[in-house]
Structures are given as structure tokens and as C-alpha cells.
C-alpha atoms as a PDB file:
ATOM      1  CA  UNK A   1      -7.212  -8.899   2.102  1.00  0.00           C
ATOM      2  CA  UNK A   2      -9.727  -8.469  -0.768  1.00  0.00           C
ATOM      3  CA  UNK A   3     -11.962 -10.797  -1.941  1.00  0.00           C
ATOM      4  CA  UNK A   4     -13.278 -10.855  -5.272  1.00  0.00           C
ATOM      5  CA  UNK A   5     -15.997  -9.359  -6.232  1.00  0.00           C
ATOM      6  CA  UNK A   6     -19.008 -11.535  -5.546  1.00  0.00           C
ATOM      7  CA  UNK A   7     -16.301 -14.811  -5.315  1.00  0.00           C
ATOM      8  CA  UNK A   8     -15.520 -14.713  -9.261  1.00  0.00           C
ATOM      9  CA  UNK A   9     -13.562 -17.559 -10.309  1.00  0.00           C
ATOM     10  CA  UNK A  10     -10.201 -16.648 -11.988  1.00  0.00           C
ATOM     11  CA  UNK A  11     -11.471 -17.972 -15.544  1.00  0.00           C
ATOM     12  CA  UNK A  12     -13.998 -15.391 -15.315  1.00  0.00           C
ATOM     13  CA  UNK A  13     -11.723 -12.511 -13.976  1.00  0.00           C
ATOM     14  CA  UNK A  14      -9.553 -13.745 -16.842  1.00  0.00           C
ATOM     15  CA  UNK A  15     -12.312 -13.505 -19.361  1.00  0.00           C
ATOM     16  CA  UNK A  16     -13.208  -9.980 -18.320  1.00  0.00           C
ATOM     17  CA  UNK A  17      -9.391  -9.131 -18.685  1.00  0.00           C
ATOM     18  CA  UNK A  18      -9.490 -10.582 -22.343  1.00  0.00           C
ATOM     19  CA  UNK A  19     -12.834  -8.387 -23.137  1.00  0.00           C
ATOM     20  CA  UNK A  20     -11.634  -5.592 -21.489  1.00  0.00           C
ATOM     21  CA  UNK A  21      -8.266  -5.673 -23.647  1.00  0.00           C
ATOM     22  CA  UNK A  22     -10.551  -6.445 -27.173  1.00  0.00           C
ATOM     23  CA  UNK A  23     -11.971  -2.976 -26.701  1.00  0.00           C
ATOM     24  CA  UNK A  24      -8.289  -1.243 -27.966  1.00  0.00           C
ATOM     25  CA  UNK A  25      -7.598  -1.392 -31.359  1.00  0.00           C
ATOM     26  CA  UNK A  26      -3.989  -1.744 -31.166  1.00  0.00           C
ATOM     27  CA  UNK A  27      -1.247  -2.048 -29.072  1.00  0.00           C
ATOM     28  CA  UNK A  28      -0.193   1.662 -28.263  1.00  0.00           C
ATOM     29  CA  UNK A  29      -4.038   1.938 -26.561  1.00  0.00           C
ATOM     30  CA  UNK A  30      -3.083  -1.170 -24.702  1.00  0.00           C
ATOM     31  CA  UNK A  31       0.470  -0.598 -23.742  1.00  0.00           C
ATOM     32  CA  UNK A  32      -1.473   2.817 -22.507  1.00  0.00           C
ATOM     33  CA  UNK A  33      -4.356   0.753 -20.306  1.00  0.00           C
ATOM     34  CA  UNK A  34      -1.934  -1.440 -18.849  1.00  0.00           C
ATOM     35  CA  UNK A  35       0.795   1.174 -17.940  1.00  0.00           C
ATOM     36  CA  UNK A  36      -2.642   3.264 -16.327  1.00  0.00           C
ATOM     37  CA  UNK A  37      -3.370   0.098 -14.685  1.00  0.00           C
ATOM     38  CA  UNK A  38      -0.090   0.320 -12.687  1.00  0.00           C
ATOM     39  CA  UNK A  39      -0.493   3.726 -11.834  1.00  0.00           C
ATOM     40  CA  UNK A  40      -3.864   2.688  -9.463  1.00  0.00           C
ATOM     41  CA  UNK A  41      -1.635   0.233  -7.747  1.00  0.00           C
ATOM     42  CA  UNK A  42      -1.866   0.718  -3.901  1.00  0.00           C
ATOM     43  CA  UNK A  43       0.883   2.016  -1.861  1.00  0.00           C
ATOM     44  CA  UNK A  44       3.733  -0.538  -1.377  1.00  0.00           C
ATOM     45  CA  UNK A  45       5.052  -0.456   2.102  1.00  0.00           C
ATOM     46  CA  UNK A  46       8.831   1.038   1.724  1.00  0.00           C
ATOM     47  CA  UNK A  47       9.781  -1.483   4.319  1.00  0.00           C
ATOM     48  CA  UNK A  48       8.647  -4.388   2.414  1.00  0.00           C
ATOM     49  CA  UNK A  49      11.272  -3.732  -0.331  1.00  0.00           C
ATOM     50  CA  UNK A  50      13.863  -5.904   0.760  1.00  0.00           C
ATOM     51  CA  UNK A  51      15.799  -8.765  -0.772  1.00  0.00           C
ATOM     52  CA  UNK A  52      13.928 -11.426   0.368  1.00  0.00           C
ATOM     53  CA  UNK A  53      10.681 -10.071  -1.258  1.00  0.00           C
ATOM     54  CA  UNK A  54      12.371  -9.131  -4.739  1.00  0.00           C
ATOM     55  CA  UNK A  55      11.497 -11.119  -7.441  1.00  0.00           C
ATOM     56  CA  UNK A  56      14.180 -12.786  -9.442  1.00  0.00           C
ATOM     57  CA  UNK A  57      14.402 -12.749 -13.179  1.00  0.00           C
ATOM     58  CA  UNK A  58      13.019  -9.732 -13.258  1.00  0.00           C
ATOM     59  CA  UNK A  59      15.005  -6.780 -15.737  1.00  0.00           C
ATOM     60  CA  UNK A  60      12.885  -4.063 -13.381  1.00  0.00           C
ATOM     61  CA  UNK A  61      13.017  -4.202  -9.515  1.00  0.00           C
ATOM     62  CA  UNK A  62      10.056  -6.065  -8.429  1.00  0.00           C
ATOM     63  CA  UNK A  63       8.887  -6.720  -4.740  1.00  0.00           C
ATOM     64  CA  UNK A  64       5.912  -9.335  -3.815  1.00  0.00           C
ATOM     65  CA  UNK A  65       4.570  -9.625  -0.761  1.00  0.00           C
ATOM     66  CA  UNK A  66       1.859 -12.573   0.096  1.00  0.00           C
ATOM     67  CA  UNK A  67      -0.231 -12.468   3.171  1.00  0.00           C
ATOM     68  CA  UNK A  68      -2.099 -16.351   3.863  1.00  0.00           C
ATOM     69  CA  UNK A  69      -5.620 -15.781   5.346  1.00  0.00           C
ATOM     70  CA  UNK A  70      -7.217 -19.697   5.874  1.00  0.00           C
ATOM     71  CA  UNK A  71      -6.859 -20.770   2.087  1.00  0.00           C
ATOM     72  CA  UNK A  72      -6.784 -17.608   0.297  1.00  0.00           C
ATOM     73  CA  UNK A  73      -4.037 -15.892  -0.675  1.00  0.00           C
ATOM     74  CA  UNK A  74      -3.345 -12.037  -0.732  1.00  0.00           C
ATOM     75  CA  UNK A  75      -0.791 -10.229  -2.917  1.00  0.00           C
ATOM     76  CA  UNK A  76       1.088  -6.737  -2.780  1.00  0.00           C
ATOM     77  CA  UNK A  77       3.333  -5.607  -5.550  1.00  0.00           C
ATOM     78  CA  UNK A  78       5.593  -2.759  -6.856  1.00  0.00           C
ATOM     79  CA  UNK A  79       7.727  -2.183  -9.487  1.00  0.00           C
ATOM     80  CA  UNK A  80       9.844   0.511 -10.353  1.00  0.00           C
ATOM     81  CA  UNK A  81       8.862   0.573 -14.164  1.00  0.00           C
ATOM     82  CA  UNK A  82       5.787   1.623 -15.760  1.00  0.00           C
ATOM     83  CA  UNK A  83       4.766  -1.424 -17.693  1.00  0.00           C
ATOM     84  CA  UNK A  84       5.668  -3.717 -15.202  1.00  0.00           C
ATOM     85  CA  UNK A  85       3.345  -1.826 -12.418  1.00  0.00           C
ATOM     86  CA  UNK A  86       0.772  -2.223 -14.889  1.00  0.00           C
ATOM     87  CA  UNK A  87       2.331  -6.227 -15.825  1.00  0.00           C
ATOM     88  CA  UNK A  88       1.034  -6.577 -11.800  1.00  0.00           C
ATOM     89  CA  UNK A  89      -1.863  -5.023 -11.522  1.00  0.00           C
ATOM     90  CA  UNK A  90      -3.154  -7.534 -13.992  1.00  0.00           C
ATOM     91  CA  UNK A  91      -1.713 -10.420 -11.650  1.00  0.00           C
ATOM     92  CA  UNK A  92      -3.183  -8.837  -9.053  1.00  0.00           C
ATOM     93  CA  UNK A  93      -6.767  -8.554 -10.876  1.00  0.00           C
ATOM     94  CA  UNK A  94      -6.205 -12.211 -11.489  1.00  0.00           C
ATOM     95  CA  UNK A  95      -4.892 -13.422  -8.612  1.00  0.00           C
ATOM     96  CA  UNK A  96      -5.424 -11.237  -5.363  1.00  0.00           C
ATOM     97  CA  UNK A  97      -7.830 -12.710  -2.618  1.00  0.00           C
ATOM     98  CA  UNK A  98      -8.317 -16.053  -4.471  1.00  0.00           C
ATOM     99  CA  UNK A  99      -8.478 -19.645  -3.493  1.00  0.00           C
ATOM    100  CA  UNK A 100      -4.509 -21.093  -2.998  1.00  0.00           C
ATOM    101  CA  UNK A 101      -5.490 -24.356  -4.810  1.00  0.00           C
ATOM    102  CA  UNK A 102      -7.457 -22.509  -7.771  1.00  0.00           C
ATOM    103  CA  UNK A 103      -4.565 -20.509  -8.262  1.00  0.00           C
ATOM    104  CA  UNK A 104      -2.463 -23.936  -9.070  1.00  0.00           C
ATOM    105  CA  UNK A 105      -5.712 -25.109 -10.935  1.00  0.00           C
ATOM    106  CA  UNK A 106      -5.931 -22.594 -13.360  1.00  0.00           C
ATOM    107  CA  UNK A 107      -3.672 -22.213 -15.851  1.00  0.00           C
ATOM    108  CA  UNK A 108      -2.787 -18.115 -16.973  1.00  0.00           C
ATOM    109  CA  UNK A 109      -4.597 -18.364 -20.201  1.00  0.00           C
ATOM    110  CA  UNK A 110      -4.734 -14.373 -20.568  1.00  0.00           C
ATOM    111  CA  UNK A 111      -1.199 -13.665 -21.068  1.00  0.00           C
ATOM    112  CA  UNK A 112      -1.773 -15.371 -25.062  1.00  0.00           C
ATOM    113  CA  UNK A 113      -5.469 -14.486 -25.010  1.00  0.00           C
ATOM    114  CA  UNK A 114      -4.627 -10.730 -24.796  1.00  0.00           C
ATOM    115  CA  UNK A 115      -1.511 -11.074 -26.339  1.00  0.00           C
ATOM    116  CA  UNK A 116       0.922 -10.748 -23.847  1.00  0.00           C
ATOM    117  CA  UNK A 117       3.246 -13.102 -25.103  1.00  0.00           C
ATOM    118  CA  UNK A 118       3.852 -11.423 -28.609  1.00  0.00           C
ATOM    119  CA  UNK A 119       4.031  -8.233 -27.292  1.00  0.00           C
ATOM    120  CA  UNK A 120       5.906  -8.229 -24.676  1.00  0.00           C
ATOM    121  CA  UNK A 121      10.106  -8.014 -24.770  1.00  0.00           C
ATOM    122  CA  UNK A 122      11.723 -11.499 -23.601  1.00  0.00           C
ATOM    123  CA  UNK A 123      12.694  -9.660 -20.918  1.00  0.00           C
ATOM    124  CA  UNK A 124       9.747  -8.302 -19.777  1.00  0.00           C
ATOM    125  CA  UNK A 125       7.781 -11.693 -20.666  1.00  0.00           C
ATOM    126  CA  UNK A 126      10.313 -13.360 -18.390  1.00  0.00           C
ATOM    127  CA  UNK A 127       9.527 -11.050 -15.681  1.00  0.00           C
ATOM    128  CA  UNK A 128       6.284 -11.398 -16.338  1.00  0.00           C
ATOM    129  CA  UNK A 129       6.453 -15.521 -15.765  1.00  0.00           C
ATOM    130  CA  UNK A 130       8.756 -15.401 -12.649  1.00  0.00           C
ATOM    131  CA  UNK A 131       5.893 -13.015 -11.141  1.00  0.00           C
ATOM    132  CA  UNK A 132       3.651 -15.991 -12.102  1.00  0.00           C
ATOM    133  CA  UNK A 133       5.827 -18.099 -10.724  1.00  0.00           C
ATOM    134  CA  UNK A 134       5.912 -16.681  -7.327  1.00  0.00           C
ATOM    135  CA  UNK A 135       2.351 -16.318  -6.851  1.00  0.00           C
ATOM    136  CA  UNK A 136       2.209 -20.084  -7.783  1.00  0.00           C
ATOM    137  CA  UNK A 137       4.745 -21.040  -5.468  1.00  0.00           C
ATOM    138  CA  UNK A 138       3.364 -19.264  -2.856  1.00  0.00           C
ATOM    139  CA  UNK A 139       0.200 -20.979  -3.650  1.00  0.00           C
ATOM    140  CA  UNK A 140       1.644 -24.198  -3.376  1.00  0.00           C
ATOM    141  CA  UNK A 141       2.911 -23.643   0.334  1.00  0.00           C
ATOM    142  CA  UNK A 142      -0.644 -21.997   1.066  1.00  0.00           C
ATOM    143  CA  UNK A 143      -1.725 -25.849  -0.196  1.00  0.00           C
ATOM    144  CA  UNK A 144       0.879 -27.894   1.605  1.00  0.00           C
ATOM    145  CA  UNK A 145       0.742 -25.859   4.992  1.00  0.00           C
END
């Protein structure tokens, strides 16, 4: 598993998400970043891709995998849709190699900040949320265990 680079917090890796996204002008050029996010996604293990890693509430097929290392947490996604490849490799930016209990500390202020949920489809915003929603749960156990 990855650690951040040089152990920055997830506000910060959230604030450099939010500057990153204020450099587009509109939402095609943003659409386009996140979508080209996806596409530098690392390999997903085929066997991973099994029922009990598929995220529910999900309109695309989407498969999480989480890997515990002491306190930190490590995340592996796919999707089989564009947008939503690029929906993860934002979680993944955010998330990936961090602290369980900051995880559950930090609320996911980027998804209004960049304007995520505006832009999205309620279908894709729900995805979006139950991808959340597993990383948090899976940060709980990391917490509990």
C-alpha cells in the first residue's frame, strides 16, 4: 500500500483536488479530467470482481477491495464506466493509504467544493456516496478491530 505523499492529511489532498478542478472553466474540461483520471487507474485483479466486493447502489458495476496494514487503510477499485473510473480515482486520491480514524474524521467536503453534487446524475451521485460509504465502513472496522 501507498502512502501519501510526504503523510498529507486528507483536507489538504482535498484542497489540492478543489484547486486542481478550479483550473477548468467548465464542466465538459472537467467531465474530461475526471474521466482521464480513471483511465490511470491501476490494474484491478480479475479475480477480485466478485459479489462480495461489488458495491451496492451503484447504476455501473463497481468492485472495492480494502487491504488493513496497522491503522491505515488501502483501496483498489474498478468500474466498468468511464466517469465512474474517474468518480474513484478521486476516492482513491483522497482516501488510499490514509489513517482509518481520519478517514471517519474528515468529512468529504470536495464532492460540493468541486461541484460534484450538481453535476453529477442522482444516479451517479448515489454511486458516488455508497463508494463513500464503503470506504467509511471499512474504516470503521479498521477502528474497532
Amino acid at each position: 500500500m501507498s502512502t501519501p505523499a510526504q503523510e498529507q492529511s486528507i483536507t489538504e489532498a482535498q484542497q489540492e483536488l478543489i484547486g486542481d478542478f478550479a483550473l477548468f472553466d467548465n464542466w465538459v474540461d472537467r467531465y474530461q479530467y475526471i474521466i482521464d483520471m480513471g483511465r490511470q487507474l491501476p490494474p484491478f485483479p480479475e479475480a477480485e470482481k466478485t459479489e462480495a466486493h461489488k458495491i451496492q447502489g451503484c447504476q455501473s458495476q463497481v468492485w472495492l477491495v480494502t487491504h488493513a496494514e496497522g491503522d491505515r487503510l488501502g483501496f483498489q477499485a474498478v468500474s466498468d464506466s468511464a466517469i465512474v473510473s474517474g468518480l474513484i480515482a478521486i476516492l482513491m486520491r483522497i482516501y488510499n493509504g490514509r489513517r482509518a480514524q481520519e478517514i471517519l474524521d474528515t468529512p468529504p467536503d470536495f464532492i460540493s467544493a468541486i461541484g460534484l453534487d450538481q453535476h453529477l446524475s442522482p444516479t451517479r451521485s448515489n454511486g458516488l456516496h455508497s463508494m463513500i460509504g464503503a470506504i467509511r465502513r471499512a474504516a470503521a472496522v479498521c477502528v474497532a478491530s
